[in-house]
Protein backbone atom coordinates (compact mmCIF):
# COMPACT_ATOMS: atom_id res chain seq x y z
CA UNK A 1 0.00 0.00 0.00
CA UNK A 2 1.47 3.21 -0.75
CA UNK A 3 0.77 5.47 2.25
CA UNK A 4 1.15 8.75 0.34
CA UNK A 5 -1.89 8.13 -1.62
CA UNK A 6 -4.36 6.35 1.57
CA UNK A 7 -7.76 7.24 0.90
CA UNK A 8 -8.36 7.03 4.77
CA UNK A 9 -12.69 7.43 3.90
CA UNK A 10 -12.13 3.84 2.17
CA UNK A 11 -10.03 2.83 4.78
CA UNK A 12 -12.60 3.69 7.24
CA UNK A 13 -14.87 2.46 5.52
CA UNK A 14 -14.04 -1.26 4.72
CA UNK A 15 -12.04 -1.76 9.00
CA UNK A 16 -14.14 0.77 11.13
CA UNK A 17 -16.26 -1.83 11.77
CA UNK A 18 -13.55 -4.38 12.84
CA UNK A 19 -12.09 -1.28 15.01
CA UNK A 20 -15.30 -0.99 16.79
CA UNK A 21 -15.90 -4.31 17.50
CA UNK A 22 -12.56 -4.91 18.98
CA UNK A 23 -12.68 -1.91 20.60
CA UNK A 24 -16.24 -3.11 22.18
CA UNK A 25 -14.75 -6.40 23.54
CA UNK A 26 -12.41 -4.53 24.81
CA UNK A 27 -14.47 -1.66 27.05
CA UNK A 28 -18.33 -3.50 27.04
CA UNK A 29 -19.23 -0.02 26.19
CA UNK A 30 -21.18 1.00 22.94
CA UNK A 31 -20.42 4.62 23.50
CA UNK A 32 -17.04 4.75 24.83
CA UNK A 33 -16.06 2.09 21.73
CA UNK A 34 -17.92 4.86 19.12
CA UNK A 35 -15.55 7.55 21.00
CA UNK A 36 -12.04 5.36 20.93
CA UNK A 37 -13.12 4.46 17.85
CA UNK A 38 -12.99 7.94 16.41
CA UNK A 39 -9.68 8.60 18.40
CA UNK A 40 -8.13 5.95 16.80
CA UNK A 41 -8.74 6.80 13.15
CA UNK A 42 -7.78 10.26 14.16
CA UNK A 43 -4.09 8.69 15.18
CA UNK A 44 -4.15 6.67 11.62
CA UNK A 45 -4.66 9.79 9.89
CA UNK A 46 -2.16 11.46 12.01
CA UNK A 47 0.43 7.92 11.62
CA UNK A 48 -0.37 6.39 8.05
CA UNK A 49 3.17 7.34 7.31
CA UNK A 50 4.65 4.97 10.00
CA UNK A 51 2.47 2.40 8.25
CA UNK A 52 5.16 -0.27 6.71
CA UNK A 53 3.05 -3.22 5.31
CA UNK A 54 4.21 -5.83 7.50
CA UNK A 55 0.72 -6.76 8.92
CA UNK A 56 -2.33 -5.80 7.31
CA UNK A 57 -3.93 -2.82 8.07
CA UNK A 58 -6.64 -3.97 9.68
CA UNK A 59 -4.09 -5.34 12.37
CA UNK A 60 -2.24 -2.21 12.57
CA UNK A 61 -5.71 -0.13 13.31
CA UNK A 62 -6.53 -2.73 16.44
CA UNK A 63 -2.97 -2.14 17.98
CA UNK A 64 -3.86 1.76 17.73
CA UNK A 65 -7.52 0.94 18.90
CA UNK A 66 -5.69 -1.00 21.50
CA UNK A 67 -3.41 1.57 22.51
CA UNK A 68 -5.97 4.09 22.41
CA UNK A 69 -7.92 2.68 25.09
CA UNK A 70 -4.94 2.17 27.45
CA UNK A 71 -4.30 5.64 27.03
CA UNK A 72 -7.85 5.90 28.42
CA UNK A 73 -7.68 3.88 30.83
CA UNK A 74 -4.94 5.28 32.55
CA UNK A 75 -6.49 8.83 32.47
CA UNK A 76 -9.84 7.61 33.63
CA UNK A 77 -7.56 6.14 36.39
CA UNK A 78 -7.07 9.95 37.49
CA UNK A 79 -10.02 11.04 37.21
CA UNK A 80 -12.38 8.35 38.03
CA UNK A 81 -15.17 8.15 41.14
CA UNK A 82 -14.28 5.63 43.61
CA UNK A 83 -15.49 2.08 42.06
CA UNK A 84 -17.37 1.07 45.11
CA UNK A 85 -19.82 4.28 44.97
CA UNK A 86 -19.98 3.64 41.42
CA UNK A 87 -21.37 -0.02 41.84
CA UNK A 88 -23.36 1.08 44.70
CA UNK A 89 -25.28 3.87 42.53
CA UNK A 90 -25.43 1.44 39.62
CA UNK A 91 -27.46 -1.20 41.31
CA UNK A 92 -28.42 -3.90 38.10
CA UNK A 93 -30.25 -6.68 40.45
CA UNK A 94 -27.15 -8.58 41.17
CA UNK A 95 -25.41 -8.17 44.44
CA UNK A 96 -22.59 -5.78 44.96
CA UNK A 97 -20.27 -8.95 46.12
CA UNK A 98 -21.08 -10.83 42.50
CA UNK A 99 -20.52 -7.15 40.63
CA UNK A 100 -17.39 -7.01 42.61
CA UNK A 101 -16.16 -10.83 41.58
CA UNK A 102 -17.19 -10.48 37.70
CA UNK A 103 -15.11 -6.72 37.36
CA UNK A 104 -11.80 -8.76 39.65
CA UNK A 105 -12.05 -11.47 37.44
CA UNK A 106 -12.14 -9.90 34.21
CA UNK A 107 -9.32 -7.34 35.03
CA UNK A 108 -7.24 -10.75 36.41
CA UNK A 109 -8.49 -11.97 32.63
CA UNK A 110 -7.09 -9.01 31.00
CA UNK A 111 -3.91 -8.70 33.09
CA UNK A 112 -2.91 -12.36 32.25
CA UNK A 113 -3.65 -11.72 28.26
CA UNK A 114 -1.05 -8.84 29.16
CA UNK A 115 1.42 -11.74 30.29
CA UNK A 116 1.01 -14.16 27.31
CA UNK A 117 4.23 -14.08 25.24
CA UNK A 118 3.89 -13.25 21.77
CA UNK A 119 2.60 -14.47 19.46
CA UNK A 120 -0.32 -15.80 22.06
CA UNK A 121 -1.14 -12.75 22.80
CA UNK A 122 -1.59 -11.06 19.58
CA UNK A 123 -3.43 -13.77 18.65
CA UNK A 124 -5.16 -14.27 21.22
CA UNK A 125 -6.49 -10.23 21.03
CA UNK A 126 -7.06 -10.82 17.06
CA UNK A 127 -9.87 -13.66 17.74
CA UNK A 128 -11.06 -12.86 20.90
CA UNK A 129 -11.33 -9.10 20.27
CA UNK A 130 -11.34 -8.59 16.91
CA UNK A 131 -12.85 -11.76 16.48
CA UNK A 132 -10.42 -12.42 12.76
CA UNK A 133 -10.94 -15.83 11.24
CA UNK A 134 -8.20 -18.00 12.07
CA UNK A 135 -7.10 -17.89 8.52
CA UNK A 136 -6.33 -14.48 8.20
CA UNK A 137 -4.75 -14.35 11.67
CA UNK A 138 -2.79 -16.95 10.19
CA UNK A 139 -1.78 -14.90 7.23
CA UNK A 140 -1.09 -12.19 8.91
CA UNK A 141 1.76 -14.08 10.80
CA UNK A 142 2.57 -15.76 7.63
CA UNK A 143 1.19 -19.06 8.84
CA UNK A 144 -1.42 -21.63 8.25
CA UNK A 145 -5.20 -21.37 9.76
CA UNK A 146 -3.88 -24.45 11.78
CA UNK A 147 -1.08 -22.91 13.45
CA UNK A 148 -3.67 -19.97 14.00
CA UNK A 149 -6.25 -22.25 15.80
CA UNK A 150 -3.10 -24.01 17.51
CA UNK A 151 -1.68 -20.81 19.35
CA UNK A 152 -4.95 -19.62 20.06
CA UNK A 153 -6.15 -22.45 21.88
CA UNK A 154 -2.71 -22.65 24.10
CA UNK A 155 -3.08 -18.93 24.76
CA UNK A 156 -6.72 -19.76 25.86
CA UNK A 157 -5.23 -22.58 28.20
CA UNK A 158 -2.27 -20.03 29.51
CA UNK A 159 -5.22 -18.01 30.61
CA UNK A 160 -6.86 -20.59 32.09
CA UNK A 161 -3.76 -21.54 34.40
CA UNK A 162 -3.24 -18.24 35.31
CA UNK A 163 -6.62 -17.70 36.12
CA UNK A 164 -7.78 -21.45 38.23
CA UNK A 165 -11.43 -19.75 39.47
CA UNK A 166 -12.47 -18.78 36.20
C-alpha cells in the first residue's frame, strides 16, 4: 500500500467496523467504543506514514484501537469516582459482592492476556477481540489457519492456568 496516496474514507470504511468491534470487547461499552473508535482513526490519519506493510492494516488499526484505550484507561484512572460508589449507585439486580467478583475477574483476565508471550497474545487479542478468522490471523503471521487455531487455543489454556477460578 502506498501510504502517500491512503484514501483514509475507504479505509474507514471497509475496518471501522472491525475497530469498533474490537474496541467493544475490549471496554463492554457502545459509547465509549464509538468515542475510541474515532480517536483511533484520528491517530491513523495522524500515523499512516509509519504504516510499513508488514501486517495488514486492519491489524495495525486494532494495535492503535488497543493503545488508544490504554491511554484511556490510565487517564480515567485519574479522574475516576471511587469504584465502590460507582457499583453502589449502579445497582443492576445482582449483588454488589457478584458485581465485585465479575469486574476482579475480568481485570485478572485481561492482566494475564497482558502476560502471554507473543505471538499468544496477539493472537489471542485478534480472535477474541477482533474476532479475525483463524485464517487471516494466520496470514497475517505468515502461517497456516492451523497454526492460527493451535496458538490460540494454548493462549486460551495459559489463561486458564493463570486464572484457576475462572
Amino acid at each position: 500500500m502506498d501510504v502517500k496516496h491512503v484514501d483514509m474514507n475507504k479505509v474507514y470504511k471497509q475496518h471501522g467496523e472491525v475497530v469498533y468491534r474490537f474496541l467493544l470487547r475490549l471496554c463492554a461499552d457502545a459509547y465509549l467504543a464509538e468515542d475510541l473508535m474515532q480517536d483511533t482513526f484520528v491517530k491513523a490519519i495522524e500515523k499512516i506514514h509509519t504504516f510499513d506493510n508488514r501486517c495488514k492494516i486492519s491489524t495495525w488499526l486494532c494495535q492503535i484501537a488497543k493503545n488508544t484505550y490504554y491511554d484511556n484507561l490510565r487517564k480515567e484512572q485519574r479522574y475516576r469516582p471511587s469504584e465502590l460508589s460507582e457499583q453502589l449507585a449502579a445497582d443492576s439486580g445482582t449483588s454488589l459482592e457478584e458485581r465485585m467478583i465479575e469486574r476482579i475477574t475480568a481485570q485478572e483476565i485481561r492482566l494475564s492476556i497482558h502476560q502471554l508471550p507473543e505471538p499468544y497474545k496477539e493472537v489471542f487479542m485478534l480472535r477474541f477481540y477482533a474476532e479475525l478468522p483463524f485464517r487471516e490471523i494466520g496470514s497475517i503471521f505468515g502461517k497456516s489457519e492451523v497454526w492460527a487455531r493451535v496458538t490460540y487455543m494454548r493462549s486460551r489454556d495459559m489463561i486458564l492456568s493463570m486464572n484457576p477460578d475462572v
